[in-house]
C-alpha atoms as a PDB file:
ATOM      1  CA  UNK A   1      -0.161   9.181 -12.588  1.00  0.00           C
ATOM      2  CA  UNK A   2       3.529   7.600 -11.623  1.00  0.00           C
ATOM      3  CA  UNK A   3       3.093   9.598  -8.285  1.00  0.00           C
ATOM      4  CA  UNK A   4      -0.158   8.332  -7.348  1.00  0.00           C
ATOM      5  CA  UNK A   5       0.771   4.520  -8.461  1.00  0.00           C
ATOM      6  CA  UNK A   6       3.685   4.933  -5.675  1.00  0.00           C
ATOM      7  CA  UNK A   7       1.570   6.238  -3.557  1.00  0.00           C
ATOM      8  CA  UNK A   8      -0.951   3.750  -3.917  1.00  0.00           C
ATOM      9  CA  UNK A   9       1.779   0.943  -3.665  1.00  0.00           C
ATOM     10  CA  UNK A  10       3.220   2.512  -0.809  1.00  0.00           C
ATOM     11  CA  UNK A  11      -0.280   2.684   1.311  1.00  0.00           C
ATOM     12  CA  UNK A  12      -0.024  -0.960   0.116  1.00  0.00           C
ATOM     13  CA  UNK A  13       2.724  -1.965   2.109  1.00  0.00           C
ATOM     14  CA  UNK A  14       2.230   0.014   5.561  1.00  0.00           C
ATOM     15  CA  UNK A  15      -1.331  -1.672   5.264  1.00  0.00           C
ATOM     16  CA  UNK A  16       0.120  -4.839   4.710  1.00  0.00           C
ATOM     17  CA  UNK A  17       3.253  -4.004   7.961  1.00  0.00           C
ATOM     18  CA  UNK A  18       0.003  -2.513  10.459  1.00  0.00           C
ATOM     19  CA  UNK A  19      -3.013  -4.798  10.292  1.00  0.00           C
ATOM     20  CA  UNK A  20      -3.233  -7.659  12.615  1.00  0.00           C
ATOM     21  CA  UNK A  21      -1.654 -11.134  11.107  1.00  0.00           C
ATOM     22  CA  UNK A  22      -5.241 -12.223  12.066  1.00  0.00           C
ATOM     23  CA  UNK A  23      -7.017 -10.279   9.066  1.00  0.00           C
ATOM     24  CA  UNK A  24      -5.120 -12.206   6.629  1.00  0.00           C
ATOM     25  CA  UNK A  25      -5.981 -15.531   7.389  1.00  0.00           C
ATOM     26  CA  UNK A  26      -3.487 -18.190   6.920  1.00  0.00           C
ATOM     27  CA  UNK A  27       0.068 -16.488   6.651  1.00  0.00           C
ATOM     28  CA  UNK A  28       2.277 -19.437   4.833  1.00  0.00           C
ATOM     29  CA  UNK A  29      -0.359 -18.688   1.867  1.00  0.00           C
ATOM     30  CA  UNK A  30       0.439 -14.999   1.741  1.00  0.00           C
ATOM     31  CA  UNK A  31       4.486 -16.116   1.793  1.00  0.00           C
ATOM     32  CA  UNK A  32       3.703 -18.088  -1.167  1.00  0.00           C
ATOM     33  CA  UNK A  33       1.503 -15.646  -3.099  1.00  0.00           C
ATOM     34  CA  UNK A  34       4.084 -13.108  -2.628  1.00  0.00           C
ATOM     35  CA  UNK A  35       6.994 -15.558  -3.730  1.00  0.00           C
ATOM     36  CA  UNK A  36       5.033 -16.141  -6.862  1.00  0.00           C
ATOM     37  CA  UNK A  37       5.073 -11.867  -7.225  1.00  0.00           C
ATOM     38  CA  UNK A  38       9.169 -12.390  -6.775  1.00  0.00           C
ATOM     39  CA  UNK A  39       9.762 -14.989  -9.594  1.00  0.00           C
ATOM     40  CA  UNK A  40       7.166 -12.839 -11.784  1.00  0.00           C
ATOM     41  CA  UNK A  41       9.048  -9.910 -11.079  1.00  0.00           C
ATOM     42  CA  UNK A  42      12.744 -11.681 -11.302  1.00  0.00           C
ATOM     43  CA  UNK A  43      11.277 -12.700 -14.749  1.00  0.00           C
ATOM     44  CA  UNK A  44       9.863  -9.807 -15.737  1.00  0.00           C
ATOM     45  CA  UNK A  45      13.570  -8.069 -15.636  1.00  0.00           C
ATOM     46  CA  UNK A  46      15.373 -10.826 -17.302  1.00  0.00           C
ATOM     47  CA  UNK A  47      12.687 -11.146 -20.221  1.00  0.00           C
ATOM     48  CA  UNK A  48      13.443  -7.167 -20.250  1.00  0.00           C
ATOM     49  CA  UNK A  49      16.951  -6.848 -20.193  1.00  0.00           C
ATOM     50  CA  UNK A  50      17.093  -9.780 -22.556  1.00  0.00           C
ATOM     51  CA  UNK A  51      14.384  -9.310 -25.432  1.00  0.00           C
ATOM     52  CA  UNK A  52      15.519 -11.368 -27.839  1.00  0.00           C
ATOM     53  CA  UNK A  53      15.672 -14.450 -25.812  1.00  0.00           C
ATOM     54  CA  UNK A  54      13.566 -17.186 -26.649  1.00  0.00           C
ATOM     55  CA  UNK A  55      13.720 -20.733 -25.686  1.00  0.00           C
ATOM     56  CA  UNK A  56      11.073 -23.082 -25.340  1.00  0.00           C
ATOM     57  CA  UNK A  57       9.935 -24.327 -21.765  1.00  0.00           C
ATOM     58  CA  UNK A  58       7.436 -27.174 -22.562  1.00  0.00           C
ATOM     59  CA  UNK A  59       8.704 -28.528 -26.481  1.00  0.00           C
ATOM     60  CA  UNK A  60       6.785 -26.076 -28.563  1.00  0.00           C
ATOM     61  CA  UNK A  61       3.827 -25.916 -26.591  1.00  0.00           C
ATOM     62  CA  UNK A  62       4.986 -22.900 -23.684  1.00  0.00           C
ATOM     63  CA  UNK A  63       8.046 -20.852 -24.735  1.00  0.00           C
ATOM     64  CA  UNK A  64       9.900 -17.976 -22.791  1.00  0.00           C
ATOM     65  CA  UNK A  65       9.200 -15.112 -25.347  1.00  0.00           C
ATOM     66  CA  UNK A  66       9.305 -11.424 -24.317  1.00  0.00           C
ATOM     67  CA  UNK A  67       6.333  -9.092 -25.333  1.00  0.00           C
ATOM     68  CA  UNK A  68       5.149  -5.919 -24.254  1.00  0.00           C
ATOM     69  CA  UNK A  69       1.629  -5.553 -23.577  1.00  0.00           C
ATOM     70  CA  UNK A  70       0.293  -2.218 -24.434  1.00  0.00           C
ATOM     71  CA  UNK A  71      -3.687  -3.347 -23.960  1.00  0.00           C
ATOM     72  CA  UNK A  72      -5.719  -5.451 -21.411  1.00  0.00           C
ATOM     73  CA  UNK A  73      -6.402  -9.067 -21.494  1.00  0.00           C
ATOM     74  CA  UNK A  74      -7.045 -10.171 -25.151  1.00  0.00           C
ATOM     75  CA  UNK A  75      -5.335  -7.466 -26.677  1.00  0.00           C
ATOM     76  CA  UNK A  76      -8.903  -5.463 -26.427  1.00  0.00           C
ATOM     77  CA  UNK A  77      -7.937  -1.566 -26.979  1.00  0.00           C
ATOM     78  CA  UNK A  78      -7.791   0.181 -24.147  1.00  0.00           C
ATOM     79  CA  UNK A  79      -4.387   1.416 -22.963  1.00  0.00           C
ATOM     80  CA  UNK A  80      -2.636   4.778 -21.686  1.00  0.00           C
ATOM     81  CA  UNK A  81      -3.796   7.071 -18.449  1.00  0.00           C
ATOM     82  CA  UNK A  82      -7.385   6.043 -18.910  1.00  0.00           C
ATOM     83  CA  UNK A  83      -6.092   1.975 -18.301  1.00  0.00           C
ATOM     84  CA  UNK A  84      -3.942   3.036 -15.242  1.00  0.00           C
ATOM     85  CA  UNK A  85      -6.271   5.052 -13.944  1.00  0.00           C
ATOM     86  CA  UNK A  86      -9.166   2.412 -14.123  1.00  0.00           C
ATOM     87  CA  UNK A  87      -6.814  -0.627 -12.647  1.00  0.00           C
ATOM     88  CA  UNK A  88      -5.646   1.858  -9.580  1.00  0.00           C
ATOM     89  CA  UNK A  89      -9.624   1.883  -8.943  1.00  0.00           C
ATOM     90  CA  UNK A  90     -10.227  -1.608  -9.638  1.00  0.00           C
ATOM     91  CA  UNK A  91      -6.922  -2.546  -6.821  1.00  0.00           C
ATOM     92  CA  UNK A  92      -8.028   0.183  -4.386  1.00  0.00           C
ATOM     93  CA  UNK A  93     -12.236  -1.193  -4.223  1.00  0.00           C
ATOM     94  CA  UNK A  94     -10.353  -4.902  -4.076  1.00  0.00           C
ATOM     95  CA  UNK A  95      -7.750  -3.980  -0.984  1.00  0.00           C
ATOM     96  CA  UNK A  96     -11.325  -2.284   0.826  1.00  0.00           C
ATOM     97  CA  UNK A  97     -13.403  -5.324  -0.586  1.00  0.00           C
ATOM     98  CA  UNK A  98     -10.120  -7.585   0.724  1.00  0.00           C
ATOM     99  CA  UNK A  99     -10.629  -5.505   4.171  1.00  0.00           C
ATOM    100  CA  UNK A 100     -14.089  -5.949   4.855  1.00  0.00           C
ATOM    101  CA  UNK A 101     -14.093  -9.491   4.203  1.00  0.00           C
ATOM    102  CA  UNK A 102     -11.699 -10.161   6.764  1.00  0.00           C
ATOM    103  CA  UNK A 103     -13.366  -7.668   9.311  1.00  0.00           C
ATOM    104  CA  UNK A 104     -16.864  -9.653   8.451  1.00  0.00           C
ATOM    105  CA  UNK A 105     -14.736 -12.939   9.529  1.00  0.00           C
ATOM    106  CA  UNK A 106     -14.951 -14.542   5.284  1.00  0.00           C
ATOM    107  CA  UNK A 107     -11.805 -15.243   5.404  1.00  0.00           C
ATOM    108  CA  UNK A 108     -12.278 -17.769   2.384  1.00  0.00           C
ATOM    109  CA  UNK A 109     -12.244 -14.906  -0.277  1.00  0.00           C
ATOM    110  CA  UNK A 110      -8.746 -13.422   1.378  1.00  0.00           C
ATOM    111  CA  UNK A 111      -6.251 -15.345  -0.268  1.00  0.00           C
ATOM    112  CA  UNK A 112      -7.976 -14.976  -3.839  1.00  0.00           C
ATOM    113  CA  UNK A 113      -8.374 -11.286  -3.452  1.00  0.00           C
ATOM    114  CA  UNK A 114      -4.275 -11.838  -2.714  1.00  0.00           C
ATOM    115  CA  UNK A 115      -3.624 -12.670  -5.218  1.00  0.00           C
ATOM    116  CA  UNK A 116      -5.832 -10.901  -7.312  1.00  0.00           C
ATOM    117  CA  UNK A 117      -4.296  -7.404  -5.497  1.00  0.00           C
ATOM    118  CA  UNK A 118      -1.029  -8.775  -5.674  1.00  0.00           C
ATOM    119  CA  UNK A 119      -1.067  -9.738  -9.544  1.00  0.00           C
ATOM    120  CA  UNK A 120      -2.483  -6.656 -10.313  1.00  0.00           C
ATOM    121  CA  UNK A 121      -0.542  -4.524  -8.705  1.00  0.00           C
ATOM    122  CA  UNK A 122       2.701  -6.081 -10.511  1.00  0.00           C
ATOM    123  CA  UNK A 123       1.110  -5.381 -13.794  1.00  0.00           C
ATOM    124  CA  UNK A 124       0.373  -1.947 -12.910  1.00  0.00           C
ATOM    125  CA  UNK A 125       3.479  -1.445 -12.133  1.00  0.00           C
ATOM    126  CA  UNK A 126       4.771  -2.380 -15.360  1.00  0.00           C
ATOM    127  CA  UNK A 127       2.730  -0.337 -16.701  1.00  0.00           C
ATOM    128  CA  UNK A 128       3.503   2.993 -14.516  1.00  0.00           C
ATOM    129  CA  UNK A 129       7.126   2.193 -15.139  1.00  0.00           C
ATOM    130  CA  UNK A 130       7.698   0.905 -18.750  1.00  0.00           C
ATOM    131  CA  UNK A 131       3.991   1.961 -20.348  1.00  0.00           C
ATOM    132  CA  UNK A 132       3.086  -1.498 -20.800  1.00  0.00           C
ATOM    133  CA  UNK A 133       3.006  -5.002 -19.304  1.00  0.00           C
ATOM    134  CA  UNK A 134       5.712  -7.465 -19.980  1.00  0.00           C
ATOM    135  CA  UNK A 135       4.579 -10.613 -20.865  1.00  0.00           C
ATOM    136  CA  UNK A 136       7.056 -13.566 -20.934  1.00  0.00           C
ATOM    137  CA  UNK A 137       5.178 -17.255 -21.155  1.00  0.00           C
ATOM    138  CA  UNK A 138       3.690 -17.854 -25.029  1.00  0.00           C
ATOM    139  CA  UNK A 139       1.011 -20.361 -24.791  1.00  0.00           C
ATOM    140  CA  UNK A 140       0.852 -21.711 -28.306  1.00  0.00           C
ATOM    141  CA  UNK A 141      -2.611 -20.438 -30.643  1.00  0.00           C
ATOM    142  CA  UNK A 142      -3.541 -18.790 -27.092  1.00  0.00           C
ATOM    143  CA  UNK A 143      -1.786 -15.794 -25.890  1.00  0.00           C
ATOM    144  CA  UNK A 144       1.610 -14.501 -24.553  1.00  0.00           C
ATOM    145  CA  UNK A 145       1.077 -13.646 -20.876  1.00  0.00           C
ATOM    146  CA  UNK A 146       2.761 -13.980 -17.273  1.00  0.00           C
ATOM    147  CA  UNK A 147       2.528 -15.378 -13.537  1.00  0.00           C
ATOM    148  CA  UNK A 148       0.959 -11.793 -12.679  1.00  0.00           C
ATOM    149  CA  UNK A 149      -1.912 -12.825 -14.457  1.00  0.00           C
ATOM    150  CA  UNK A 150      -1.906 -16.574 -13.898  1.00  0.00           C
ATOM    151  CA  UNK A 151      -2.442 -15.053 -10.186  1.00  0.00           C
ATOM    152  CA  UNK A 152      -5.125 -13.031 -11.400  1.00  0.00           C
ATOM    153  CA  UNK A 153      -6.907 -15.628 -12.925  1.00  0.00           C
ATOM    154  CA  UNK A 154      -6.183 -18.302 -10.451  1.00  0.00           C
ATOM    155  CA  UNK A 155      -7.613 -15.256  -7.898  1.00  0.00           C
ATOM    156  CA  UNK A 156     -10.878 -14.855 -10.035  1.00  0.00           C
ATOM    157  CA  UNK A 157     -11.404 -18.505 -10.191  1.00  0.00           C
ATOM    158  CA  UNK A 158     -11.422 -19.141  -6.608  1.00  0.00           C
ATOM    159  CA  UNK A 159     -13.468 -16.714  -6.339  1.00  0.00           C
ATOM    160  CA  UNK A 160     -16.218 -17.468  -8.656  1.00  0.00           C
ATOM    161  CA  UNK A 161     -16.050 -21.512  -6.694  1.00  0.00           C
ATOM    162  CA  UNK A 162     -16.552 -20.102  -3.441  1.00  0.00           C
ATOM    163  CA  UNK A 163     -19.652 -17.762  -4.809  1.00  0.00           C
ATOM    164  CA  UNK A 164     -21.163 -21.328  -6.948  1.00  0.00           C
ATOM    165  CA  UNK A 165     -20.533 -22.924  -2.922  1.00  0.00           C
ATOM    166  CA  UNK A 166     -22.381 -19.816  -1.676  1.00  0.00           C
ATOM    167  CA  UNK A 167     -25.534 -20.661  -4.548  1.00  0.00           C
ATOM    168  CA  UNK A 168     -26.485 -17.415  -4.117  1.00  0.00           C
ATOM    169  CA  UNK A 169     -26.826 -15.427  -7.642  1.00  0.00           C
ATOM    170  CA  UNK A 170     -26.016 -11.771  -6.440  1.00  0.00           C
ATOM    171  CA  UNK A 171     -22.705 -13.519  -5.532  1.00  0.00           C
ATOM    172  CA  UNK A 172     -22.175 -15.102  -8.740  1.00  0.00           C
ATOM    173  CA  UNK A 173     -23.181 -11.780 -10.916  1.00  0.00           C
ATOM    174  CA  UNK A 174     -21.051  -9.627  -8.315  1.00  0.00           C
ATOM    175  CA  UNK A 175     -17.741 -12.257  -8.962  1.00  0.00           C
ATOM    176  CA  UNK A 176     -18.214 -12.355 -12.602  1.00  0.00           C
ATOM    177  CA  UNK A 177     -18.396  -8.378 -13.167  1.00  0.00           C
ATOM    178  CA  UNK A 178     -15.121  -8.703 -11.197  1.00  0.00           C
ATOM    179  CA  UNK A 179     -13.602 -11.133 -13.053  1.00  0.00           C
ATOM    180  CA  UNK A 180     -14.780  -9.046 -16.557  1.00  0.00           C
ATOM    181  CA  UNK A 181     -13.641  -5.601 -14.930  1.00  0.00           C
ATOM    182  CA  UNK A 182     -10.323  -6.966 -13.494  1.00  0.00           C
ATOM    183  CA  UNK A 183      -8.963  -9.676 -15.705  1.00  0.00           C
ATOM    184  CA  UNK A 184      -7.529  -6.893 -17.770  1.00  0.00           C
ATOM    185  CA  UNK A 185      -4.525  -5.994 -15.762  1.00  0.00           C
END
């Protein structure tokens, strides 16, 4: 499974180095989606290396509180190869999904599917290398999560406002299965 997750990330990147700068729409977006990845990643290691570091960002509201994340979103109970299996499906349909809407020209669902990818992908990589997701932002009487899957909500919810612009129901159902099959990365 750790082979085909570098693999996977790997096809990522020379897709990312050979398709036109066309495809992906407006470029200073993608720069800033992927400097969100670098500060989730940058605190992703120091929440690691320090795991009993707490301090609190917004009074007692938002601390920085390491976790690990064995399960998806919610803490439903799905976790080990079956969960990295299912999320290197869920990435690889988005990246063709991302593909064909920028060879169709609807270049409004690019930079959610962005971020969507690129939020994933971060938490799958967790995963792959530690066997879970490290969560680092407590949200108090919500959850413990990260910016990987701020993206990936952010991603979703973009996506489900340009489907309600579109009015068109098969839209709206397709968005929302997405946004119940992916939010769990």
């Amino acid at each position: 499974m750790v082979i085909l997750a570098k693999k996977f990330l790997t096809k990522f990147i020379k897709i990312w180095n050979f398709i036109p700068n066309m495809i992906f729409g407006d470029r200073p977006l993608m720069i800033v989606a992927i400097f969100f990845i670098s500060i989730d990643r940058f605190f992703k290691a120091f929440a690691f290396n320090r795991q009993d570091y707490e301090f609190n960002l917004i009074q007692e509201i938002l601390k920085f509180n390491y976790k690990e994340n064995y399960y998806i979103a919610f803490s439903l109970p799905i976790a080990g190869n079956i969960l990295i299996a299912l999320i290197v499906l869920i990435i690889i349909g988005l990246i063709f999904f991302y593909l064909y809407c920028a060879n169709i020209g609807k270049k409004s669902n690019l930079i959610p599917l962005f971020l969507i990818i690129l939020g994933a992908s971060s938490n799958l990589y967790d995963r792959v290398r530690y066997g879970f997701v490290i969560d680092y932002l407590d949200l108090k009487y919500f959850t413990v999560f990260n910016l990987s899957d701020a993206m990936i909500t952010v991603g979703v919810f973009l996506l489900l406002i340009i489907a309600n612009k579109k009015e068109t129901q098969q839209n709206i159902v397709y968005y929302i299965l997405l946004c119940l099959g992916f939010s769990s990365s």
